[in-house]
C-alpha atoms as a PDB file:
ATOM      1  CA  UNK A   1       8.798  44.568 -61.663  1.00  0.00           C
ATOM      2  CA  UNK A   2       7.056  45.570 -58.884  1.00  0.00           C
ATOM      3  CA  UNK A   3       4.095  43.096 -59.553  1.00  0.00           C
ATOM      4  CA  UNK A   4       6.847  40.497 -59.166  1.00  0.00           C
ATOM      5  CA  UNK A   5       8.398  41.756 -56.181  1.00  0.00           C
ATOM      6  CA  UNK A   6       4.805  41.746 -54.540  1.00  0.00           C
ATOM      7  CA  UNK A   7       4.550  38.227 -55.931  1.00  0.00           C
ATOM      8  CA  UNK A   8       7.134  37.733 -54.230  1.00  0.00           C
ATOM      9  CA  UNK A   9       6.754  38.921 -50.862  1.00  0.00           C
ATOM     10  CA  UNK A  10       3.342  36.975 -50.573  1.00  0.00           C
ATOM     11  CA  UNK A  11       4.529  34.030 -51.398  1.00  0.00           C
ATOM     12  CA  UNK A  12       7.390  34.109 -48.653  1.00  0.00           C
ATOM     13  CA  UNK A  13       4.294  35.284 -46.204  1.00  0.00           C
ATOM     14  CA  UNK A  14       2.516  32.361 -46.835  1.00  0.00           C
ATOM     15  CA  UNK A  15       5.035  29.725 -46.309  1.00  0.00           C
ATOM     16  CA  UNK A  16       6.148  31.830 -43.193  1.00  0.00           C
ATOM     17  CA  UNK A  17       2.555  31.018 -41.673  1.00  0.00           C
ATOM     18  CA  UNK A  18       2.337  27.595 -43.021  1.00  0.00           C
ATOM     19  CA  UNK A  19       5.831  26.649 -41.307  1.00  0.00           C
ATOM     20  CA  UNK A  20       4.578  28.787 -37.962  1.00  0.00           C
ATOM     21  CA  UNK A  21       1.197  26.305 -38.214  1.00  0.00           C
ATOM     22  CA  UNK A  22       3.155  23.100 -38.499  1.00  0.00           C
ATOM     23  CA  UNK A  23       5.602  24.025 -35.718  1.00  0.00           C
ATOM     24  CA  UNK A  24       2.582  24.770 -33.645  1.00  0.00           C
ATOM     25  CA  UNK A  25       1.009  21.794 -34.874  1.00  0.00           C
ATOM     26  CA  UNK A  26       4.069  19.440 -33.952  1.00  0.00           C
ATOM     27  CA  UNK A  27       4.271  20.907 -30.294  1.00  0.00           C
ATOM     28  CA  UNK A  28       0.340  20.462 -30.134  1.00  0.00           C
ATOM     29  CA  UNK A  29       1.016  16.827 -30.443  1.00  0.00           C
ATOM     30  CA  UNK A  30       4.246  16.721 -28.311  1.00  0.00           C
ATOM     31  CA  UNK A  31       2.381  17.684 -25.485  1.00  0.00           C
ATOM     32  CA  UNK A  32      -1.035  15.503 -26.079  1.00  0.00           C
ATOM     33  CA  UNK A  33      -0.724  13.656 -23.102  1.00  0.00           C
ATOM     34  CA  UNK A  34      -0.452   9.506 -23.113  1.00  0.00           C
ATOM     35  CA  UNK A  35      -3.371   8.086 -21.779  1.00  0.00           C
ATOM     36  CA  UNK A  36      -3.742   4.533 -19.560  1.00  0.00           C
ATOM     37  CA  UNK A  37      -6.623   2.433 -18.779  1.00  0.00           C
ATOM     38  CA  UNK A  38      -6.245   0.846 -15.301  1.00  0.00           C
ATOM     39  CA  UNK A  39      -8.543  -2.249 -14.418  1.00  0.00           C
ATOM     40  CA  UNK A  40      -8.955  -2.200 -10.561  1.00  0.00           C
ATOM     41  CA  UNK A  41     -11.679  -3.668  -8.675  1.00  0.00           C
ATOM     42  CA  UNK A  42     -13.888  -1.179  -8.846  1.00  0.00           C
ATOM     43  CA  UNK A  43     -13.805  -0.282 -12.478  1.00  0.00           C
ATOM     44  CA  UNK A  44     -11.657   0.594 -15.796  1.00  0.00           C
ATOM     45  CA  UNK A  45     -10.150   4.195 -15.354  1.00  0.00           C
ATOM     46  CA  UNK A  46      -8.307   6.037 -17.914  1.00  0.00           C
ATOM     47  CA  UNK A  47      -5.573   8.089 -16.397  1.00  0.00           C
ATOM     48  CA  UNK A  48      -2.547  10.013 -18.084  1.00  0.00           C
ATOM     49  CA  UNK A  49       0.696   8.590 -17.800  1.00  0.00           C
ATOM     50  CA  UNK A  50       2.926  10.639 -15.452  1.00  0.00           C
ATOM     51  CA  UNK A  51       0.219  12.168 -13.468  1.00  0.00           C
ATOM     52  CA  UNK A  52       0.815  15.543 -11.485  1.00  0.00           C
ATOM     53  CA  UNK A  53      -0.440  16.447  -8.447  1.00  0.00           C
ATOM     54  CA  UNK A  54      -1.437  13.084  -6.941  1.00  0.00           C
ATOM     55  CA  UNK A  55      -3.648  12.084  -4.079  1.00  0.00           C
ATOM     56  CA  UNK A  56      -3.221   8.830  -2.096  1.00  0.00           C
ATOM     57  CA  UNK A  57      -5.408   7.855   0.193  1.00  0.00           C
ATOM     58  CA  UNK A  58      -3.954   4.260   0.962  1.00  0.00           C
ATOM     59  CA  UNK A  59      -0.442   4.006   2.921  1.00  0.00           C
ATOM     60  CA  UNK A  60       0.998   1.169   1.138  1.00  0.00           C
ATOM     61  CA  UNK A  61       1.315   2.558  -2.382  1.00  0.00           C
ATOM     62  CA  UNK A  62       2.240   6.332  -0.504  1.00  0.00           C
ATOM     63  CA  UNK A  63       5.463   4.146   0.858  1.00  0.00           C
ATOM     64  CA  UNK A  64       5.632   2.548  -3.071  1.00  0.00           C
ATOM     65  CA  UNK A  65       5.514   6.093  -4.322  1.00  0.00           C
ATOM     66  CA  UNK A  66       7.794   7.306  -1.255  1.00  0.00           C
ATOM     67  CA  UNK A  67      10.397   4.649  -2.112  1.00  0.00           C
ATOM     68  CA  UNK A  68      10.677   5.491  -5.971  1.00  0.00           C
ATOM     69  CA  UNK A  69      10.729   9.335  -5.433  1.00  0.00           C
ATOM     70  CA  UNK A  70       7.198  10.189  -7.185  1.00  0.00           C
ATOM     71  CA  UNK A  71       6.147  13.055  -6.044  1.00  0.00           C
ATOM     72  CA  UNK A  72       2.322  14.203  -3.939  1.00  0.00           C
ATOM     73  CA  UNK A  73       0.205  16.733  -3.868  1.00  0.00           C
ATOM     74  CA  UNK A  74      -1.958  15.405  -0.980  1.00  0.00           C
ATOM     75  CA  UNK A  75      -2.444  12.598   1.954  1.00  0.00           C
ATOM     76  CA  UNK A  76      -5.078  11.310   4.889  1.00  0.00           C
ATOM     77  CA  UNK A  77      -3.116  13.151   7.571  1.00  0.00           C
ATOM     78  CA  UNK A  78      -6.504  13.496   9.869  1.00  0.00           C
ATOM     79  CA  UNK A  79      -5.430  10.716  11.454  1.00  0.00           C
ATOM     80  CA  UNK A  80      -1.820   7.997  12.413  1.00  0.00           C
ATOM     81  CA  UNK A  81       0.771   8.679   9.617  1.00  0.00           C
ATOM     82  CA  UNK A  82       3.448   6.241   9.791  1.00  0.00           C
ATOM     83  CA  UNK A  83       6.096   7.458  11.546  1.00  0.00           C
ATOM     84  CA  UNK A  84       8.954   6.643   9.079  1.00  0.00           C
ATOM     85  CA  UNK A  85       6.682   8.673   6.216  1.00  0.00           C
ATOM     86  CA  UNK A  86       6.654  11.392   8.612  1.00  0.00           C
ATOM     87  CA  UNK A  87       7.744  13.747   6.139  1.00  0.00           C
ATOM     88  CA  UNK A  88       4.213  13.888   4.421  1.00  0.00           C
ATOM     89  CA  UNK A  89       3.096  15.665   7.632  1.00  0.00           C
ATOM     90  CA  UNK A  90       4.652  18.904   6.849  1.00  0.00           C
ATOM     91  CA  UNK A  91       2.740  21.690   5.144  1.00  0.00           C
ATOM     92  CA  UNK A  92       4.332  20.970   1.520  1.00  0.00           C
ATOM     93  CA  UNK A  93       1.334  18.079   1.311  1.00  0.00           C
ATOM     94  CA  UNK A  94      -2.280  18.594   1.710  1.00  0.00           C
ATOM     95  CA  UNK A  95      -4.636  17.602   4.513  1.00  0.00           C
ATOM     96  CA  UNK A  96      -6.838  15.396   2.618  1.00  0.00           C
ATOM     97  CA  UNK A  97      -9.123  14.617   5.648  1.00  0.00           C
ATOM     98  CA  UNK A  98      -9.063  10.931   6.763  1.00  0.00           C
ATOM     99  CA  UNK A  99      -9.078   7.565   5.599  1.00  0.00           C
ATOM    100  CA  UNK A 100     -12.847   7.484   6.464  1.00  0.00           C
ATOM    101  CA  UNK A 101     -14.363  10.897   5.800  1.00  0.00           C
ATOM    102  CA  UNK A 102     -12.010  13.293   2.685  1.00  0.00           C
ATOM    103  CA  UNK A 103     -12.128  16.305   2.240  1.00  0.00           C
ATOM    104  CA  UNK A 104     -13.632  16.261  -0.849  1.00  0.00           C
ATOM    105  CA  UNK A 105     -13.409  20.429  -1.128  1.00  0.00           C
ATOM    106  CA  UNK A 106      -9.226  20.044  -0.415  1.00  0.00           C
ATOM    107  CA  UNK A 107      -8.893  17.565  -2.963  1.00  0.00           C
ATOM    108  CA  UNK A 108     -10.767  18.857  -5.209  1.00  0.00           C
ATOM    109  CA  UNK A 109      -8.654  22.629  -4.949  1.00  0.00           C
ATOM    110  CA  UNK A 110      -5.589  20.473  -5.649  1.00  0.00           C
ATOM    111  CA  UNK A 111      -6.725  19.556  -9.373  1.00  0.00           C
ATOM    112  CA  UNK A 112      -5.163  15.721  -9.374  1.00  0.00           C
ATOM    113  CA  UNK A 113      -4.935  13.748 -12.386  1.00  0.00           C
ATOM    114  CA  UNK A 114      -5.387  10.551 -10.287  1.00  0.00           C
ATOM    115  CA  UNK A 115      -6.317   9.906  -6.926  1.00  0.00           C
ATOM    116  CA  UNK A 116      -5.131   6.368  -5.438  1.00  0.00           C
ATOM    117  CA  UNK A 117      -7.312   4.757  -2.791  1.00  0.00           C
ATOM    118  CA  UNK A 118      -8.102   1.332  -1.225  1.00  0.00           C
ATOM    119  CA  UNK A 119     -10.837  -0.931   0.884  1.00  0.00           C
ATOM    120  CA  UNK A 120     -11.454   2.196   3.684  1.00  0.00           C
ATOM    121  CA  UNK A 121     -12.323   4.438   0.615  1.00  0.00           C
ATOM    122  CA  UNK A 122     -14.012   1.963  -1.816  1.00  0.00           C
ATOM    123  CA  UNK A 123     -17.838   3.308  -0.952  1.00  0.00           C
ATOM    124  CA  UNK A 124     -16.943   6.908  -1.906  1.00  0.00           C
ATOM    125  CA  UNK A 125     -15.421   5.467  -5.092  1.00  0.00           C
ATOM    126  CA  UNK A 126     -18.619   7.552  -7.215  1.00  0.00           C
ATOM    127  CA  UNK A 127     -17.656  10.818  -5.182  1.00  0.00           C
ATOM    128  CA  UNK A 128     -14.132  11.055  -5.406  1.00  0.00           C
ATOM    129  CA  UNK A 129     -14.350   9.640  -9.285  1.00  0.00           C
ATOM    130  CA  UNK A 130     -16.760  12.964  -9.990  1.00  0.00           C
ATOM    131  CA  UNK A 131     -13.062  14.965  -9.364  1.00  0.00           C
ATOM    132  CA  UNK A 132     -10.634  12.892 -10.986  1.00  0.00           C
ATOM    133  CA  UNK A 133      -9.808   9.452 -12.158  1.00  0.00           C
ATOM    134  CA  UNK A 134      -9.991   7.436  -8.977  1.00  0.00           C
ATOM    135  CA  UNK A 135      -8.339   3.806  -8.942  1.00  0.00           C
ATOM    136  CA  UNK A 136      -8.502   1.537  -6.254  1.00  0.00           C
ATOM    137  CA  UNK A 137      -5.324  -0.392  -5.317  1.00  0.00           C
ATOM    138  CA  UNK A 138      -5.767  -2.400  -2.299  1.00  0.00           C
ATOM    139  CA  UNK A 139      -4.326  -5.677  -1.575  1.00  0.00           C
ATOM    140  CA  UNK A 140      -6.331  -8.867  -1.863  1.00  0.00           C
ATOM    141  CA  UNK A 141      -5.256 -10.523   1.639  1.00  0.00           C
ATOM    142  CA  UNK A 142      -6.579 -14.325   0.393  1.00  0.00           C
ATOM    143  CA  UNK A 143      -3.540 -13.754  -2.799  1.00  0.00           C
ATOM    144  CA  UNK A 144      -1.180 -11.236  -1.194  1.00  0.00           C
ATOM    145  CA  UNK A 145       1.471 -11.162  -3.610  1.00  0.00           C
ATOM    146  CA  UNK A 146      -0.168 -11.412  -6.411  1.00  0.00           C
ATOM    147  CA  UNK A 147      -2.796  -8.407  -6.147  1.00  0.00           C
ATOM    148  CA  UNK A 148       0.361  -6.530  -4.194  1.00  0.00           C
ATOM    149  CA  UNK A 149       2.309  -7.429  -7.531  1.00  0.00           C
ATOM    150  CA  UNK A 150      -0.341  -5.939  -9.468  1.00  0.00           C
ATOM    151  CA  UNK A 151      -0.663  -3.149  -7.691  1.00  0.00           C
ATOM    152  CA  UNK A 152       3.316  -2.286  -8.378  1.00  0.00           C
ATOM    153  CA  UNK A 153       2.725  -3.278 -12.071  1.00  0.00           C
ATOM    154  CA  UNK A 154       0.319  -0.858 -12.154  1.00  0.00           C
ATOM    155  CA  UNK A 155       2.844   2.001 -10.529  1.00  0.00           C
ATOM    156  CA  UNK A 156       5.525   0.977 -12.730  1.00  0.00           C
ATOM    157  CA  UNK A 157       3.157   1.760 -16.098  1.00  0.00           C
ATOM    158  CA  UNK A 158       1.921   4.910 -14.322  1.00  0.00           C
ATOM    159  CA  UNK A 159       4.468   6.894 -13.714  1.00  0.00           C
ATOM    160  CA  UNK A 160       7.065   5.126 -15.931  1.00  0.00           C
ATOM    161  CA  UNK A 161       8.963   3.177 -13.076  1.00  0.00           C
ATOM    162  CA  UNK A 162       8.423  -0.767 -14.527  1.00  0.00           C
ATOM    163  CA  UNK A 163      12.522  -1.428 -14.344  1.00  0.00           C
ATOM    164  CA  UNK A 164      12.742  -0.214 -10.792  1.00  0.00           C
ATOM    165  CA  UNK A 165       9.809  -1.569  -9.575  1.00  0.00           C
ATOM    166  CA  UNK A 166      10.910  -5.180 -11.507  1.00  0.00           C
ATOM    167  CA  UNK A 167      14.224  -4.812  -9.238  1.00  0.00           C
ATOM    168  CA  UNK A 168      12.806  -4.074  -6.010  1.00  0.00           C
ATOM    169  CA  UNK A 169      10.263  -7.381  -6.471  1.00  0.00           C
ATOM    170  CA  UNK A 170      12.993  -9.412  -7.426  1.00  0.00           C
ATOM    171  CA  UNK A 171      14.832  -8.759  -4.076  1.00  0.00           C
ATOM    172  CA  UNK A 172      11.631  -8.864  -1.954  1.00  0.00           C
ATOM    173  CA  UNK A 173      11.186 -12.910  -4.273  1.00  0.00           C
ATOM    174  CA  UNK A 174      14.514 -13.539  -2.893  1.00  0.00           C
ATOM    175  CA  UNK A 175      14.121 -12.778   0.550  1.00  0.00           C
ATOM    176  CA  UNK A 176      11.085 -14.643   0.635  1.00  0.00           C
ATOM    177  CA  UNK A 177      12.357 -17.549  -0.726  1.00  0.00           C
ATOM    178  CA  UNK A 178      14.823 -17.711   1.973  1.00  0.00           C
ATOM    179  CA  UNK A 179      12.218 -17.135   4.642  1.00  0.00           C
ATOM    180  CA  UNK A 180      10.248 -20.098   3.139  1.00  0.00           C
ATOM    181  CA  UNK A 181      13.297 -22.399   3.320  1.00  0.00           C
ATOM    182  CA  UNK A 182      13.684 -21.534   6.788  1.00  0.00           C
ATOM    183  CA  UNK A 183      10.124 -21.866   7.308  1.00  0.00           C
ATOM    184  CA  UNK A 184       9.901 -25.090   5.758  1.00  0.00           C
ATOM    185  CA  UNK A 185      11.995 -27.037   7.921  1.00  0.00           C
ATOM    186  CA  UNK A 186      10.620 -26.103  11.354  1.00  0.00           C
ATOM    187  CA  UNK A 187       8.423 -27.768  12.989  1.00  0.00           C
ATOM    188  CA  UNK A 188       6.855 -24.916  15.652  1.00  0.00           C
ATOM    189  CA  UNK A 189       3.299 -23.632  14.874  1.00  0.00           C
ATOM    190  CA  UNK A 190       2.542 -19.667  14.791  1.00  0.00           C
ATOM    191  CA  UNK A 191      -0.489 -17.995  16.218  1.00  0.00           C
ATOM    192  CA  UNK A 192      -1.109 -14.235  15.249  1.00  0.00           C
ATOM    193  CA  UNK A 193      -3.346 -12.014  17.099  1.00  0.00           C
ATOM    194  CA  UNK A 194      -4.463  -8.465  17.033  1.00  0.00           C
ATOM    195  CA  UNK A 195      -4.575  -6.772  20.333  1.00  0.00           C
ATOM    196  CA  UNK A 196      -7.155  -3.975  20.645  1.00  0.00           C
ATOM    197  CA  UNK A 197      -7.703  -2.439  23.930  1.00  0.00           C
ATOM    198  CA  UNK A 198      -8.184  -5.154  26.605  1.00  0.00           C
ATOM    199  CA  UNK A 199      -9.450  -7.529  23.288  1.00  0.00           C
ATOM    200  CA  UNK A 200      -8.053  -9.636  21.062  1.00  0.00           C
ATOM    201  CA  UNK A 201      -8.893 -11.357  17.388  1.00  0.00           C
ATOM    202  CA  UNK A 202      -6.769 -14.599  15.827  1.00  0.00           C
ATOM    203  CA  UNK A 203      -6.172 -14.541  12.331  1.00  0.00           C
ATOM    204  CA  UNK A 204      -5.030 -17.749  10.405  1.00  0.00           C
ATOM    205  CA  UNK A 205      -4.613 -18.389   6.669  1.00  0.00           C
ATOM    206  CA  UNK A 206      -6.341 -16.527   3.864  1.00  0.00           C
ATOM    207  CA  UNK A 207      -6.720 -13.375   6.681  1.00  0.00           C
ATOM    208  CA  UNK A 208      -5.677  -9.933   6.717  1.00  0.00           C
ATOM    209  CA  UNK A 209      -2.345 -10.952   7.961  1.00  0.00           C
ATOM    210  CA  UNK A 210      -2.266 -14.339   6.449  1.00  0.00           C
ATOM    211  CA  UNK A 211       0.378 -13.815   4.600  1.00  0.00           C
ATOM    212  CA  UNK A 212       2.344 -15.146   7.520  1.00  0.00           C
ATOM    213  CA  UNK A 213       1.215 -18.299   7.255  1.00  0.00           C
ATOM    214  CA  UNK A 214       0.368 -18.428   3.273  1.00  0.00           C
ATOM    215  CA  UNK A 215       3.357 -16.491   1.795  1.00  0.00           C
ATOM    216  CA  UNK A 216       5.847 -16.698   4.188  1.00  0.00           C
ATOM    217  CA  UNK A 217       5.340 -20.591   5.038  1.00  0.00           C
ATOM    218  CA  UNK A 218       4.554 -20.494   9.294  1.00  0.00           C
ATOM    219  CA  UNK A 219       2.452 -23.358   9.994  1.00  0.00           C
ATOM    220  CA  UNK A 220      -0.723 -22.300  11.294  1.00  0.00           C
ATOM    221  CA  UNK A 221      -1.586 -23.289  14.907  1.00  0.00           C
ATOM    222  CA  UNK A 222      -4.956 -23.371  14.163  1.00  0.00           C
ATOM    223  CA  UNK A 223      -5.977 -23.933  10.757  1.00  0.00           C
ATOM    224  CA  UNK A 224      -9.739 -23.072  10.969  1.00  0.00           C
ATOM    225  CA  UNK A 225      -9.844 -19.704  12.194  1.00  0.00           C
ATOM    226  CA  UNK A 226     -12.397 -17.898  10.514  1.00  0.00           C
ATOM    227  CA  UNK A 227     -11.408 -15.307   7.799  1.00  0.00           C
ATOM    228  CA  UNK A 228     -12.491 -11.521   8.631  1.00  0.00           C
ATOM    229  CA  UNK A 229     -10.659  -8.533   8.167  1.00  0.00           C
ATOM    230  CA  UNK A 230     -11.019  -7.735  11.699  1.00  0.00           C
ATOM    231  CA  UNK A 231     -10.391 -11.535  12.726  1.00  0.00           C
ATOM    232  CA  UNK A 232     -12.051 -14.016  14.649  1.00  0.00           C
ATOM    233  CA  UNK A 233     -12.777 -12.956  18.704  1.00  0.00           C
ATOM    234  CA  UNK A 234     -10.689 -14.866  20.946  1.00  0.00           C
ATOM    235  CA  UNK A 235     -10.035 -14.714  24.682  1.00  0.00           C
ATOM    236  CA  UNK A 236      -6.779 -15.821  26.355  1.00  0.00           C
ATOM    237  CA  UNK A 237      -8.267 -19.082  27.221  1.00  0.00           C
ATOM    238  CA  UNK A 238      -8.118 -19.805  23.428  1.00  0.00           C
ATOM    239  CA  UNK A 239      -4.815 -19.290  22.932  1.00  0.00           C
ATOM    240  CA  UNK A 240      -3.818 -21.335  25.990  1.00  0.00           C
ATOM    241  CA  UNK A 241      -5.618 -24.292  24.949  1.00  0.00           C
ATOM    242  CA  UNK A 242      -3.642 -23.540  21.507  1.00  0.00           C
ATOM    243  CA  UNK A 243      -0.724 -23.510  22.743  1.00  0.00           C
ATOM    244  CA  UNK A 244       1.385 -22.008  20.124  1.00  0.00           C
ATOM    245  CA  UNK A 245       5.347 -22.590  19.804  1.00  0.00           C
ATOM    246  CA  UNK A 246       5.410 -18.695  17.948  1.00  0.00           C
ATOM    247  CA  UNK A 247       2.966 -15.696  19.029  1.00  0.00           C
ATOM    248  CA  UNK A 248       3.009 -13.068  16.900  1.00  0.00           C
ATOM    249  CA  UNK A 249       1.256  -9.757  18.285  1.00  0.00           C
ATOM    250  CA  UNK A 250       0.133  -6.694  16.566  1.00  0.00           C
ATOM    251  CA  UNK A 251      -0.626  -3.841  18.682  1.00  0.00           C
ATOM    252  CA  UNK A 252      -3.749  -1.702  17.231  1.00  0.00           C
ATOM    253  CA  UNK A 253      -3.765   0.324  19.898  1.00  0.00           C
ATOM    254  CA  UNK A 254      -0.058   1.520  19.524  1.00  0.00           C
ATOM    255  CA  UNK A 255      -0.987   3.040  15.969  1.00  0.00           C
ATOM    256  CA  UNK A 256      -4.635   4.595  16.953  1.00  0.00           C
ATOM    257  CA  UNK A 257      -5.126   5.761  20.248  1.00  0.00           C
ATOM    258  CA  UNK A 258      -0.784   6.080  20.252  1.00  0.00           C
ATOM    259  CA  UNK A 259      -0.084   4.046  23.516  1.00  0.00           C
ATOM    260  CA  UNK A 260       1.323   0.402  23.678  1.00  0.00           C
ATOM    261  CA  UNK A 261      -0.600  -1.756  25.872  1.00  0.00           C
ATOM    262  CA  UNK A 262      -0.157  -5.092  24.252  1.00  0.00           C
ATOM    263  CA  UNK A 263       2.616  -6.974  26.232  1.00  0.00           C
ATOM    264  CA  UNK A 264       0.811  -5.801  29.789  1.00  0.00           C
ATOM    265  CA  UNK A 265      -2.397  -7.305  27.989  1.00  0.00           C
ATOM    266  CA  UNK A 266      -0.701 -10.431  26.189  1.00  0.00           C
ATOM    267  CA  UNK A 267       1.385 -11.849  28.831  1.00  0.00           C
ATOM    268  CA  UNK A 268      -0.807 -12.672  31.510  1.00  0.00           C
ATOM    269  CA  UNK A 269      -1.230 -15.898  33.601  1.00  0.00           C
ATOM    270  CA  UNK A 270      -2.953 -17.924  31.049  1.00  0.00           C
ATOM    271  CA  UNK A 271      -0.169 -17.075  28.094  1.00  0.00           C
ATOM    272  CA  UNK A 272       2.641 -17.880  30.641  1.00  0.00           C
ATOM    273  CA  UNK A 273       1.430 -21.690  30.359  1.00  0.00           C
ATOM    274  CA  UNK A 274       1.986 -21.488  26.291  1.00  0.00           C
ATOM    275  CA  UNK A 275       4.999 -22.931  24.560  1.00  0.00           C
ATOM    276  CA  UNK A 276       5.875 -19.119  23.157  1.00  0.00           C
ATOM    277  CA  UNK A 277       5.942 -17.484  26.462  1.00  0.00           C
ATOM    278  CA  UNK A 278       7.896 -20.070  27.914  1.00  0.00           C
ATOM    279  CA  UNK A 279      10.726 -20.159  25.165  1.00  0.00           C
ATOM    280  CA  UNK A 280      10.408 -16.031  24.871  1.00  0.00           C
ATOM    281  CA  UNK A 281       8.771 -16.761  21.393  1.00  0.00           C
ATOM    282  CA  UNK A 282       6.216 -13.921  21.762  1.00  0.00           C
ATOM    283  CA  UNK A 283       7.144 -11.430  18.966  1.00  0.00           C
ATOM    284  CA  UNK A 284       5.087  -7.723  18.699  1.00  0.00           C
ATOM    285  CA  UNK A 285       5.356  -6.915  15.319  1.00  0.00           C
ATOM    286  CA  UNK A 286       5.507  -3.246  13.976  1.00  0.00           C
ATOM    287  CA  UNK A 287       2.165  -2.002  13.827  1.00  0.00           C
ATOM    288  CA  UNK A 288       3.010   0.249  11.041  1.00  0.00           C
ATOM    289  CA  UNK A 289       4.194  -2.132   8.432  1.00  0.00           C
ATOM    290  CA  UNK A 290       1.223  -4.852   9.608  1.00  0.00           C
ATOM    291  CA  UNK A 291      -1.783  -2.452  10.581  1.00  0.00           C
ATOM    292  CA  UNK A 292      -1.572   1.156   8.470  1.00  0.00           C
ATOM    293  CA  UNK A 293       0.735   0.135   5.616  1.00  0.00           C
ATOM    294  CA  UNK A 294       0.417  -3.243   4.517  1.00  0.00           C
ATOM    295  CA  UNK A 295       1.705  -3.986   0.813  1.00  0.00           C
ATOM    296  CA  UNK A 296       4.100  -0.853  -0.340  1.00  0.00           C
ATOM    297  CA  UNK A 297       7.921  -1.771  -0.826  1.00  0.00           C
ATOM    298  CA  UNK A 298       8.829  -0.514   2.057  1.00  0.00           C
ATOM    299  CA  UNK A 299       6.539  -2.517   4.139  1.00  0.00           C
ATOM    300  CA  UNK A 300       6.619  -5.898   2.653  1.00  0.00           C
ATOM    301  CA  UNK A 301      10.190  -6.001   2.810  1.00  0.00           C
ATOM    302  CA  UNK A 302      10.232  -5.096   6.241  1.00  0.00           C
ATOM    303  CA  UNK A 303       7.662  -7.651   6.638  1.00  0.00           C
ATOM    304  CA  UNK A 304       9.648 -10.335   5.233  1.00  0.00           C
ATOM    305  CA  UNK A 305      12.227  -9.229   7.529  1.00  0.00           C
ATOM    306  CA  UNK A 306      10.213  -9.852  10.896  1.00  0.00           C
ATOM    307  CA  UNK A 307       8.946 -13.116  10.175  1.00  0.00           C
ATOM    308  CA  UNK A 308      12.517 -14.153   9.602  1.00  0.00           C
ATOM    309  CA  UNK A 309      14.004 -12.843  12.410  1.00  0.00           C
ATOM    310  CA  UNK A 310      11.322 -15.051  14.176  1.00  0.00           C
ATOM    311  CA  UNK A 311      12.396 -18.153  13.187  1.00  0.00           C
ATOM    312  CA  UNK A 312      14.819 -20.107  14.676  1.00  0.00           C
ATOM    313  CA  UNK A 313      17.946 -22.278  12.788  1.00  0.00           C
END
């Protein structure tokens, strides 16, 4: 009898461990995280889905991220934060150096699982991948939307946000569509220059601010400016001879040395014998959206909404 009851008693042992190991076993794999490969420019990067403690470098997708309440760990603050993401300046996100130069020793005490950059950080691509899974999500100015679409698609998977990201590019499609109606059926010609300083650059189609003309549907004044991210040099005899009907200014200075000197520069004697001076058709457009955080949500839409506002019924 009591050979039995020991029988017994080890035979309810062992299925007690056996059930403890496949309950452990089962939460083992509930928590074996989902991996992603992302193709970006610079590589294939396998990153798990939902990533904590994230590190942007690039303003654009911090404004995407912003906009769809995903959380940071870290951000360039050694340098202009856009004003209306001001709230990344406060001590609850790490100093992750600049765009130019991380801090490679900050970033790497915040243990991400990703860390998001674009063109300014592309060389240190090899450094920054040696800490965590680096992908590189900047726009391709020569097709805007596309690579910007991309670049949400790739959000959306991420972090599990495809149907709100689907909605928000559906309403920046319609604006846009609008704007290109409008656009359509003028018949003034837009100039866009970067004023830097007491210098300025034109950029026309295919350009870092192209979209203007390529997206958006402004005629281009000048169709053969050359393509450079930091534009073609100009002086204000060029755009007099030009004579455009729509000047669009962005003001580098404003958002890196923090004081507007464009319209003192822009409107001078030689711009008061354009078209756009004449019919009040110069338009400074927000260096945030155009300089630091070109192709987020936020920015784009805003975008959209400048250009509009621009054109006349």
């Amino acid at each position: 009898m009591k050979k039995l009851s020991l029988i017994l008693l080890l035979s309810f042992l062992l299925l007690f461990i056996t059930a403890c190991g496949s309950t452990e076993g089962s939460e083992g794999a509930e928590t074996e995280r989902e991996m992603i490969t992302v193709s970006h420019e610079l590589g294939d990067t396998e990153v798990p889905k939902k990533p904590q403690n994230v590190v942007v470098f690039d303003f654009g997708i911090l404004d995407t991220l912003d906009e769809l309440g995903i959380e940071v760990a870290g951000i360039a603050k050694s340098g202009v934060v856009p004003s209306y993401l001001e709230k990344y300046e406060s001590e609850d996100y790490a100093n992750i150096g600049s765009l130019k130069e991380p801090d490679f020793e900050k970033i790497a005490e915040l243990d991400p699982e990703v860390i998001i950059i674009s063109a300014r950080q592309a060389e240190l691509y090899d450094q920054l991948s040696e800490i965590a899974p680096t992908i590189h999500l900047g726009v391709d100015t020569t097709n805007y939307m596309e690579s910007f679409k991309e670049n949400m698609a790739v959000i959306g998977e991420l972090f599990d946000k495809q149907e709100e990201i689907d909605s928000k590019l559906a309403d920046i499609d319609e604006s846009i569509a609008a704007l290109q109606e409008k656009a359509s059926e003028m018949d003034q010609k837009g100039l866009i220059i970067l004023a830097n300083d007491d210098k300025i650059s034109a950029y026309g189609p295919n350009s870092r601010f192209g979209l203007i003309h390529d997206v958006f549907g402004v005629p281009a004044v000048d169709e053969s400016i050359e393509a450079s991210t930091h534009g073609m040099n100009v002086t204000f005899e060029y755009v007099m001879e030009q004579d455009p009907d729509l000047l669009y200014v962005i003001d580098r200075s404003a958002v890196v040395g923090g004081e507007s000197s464009a319209k003192q520069l822009v409107e001078n004697e030689l711009v008061e014998n354009t078209k756009a001076y004449q019919n009040d058709d110069i338009h400074y457009l927000d260096p945030e959206f155009w300089y630091l955080s070109g192709g987020g949500l936020v920015s784009v839409s805003e975008m959209v909404k400048e250009i509009e506002a621009t054109i006349n019924e």
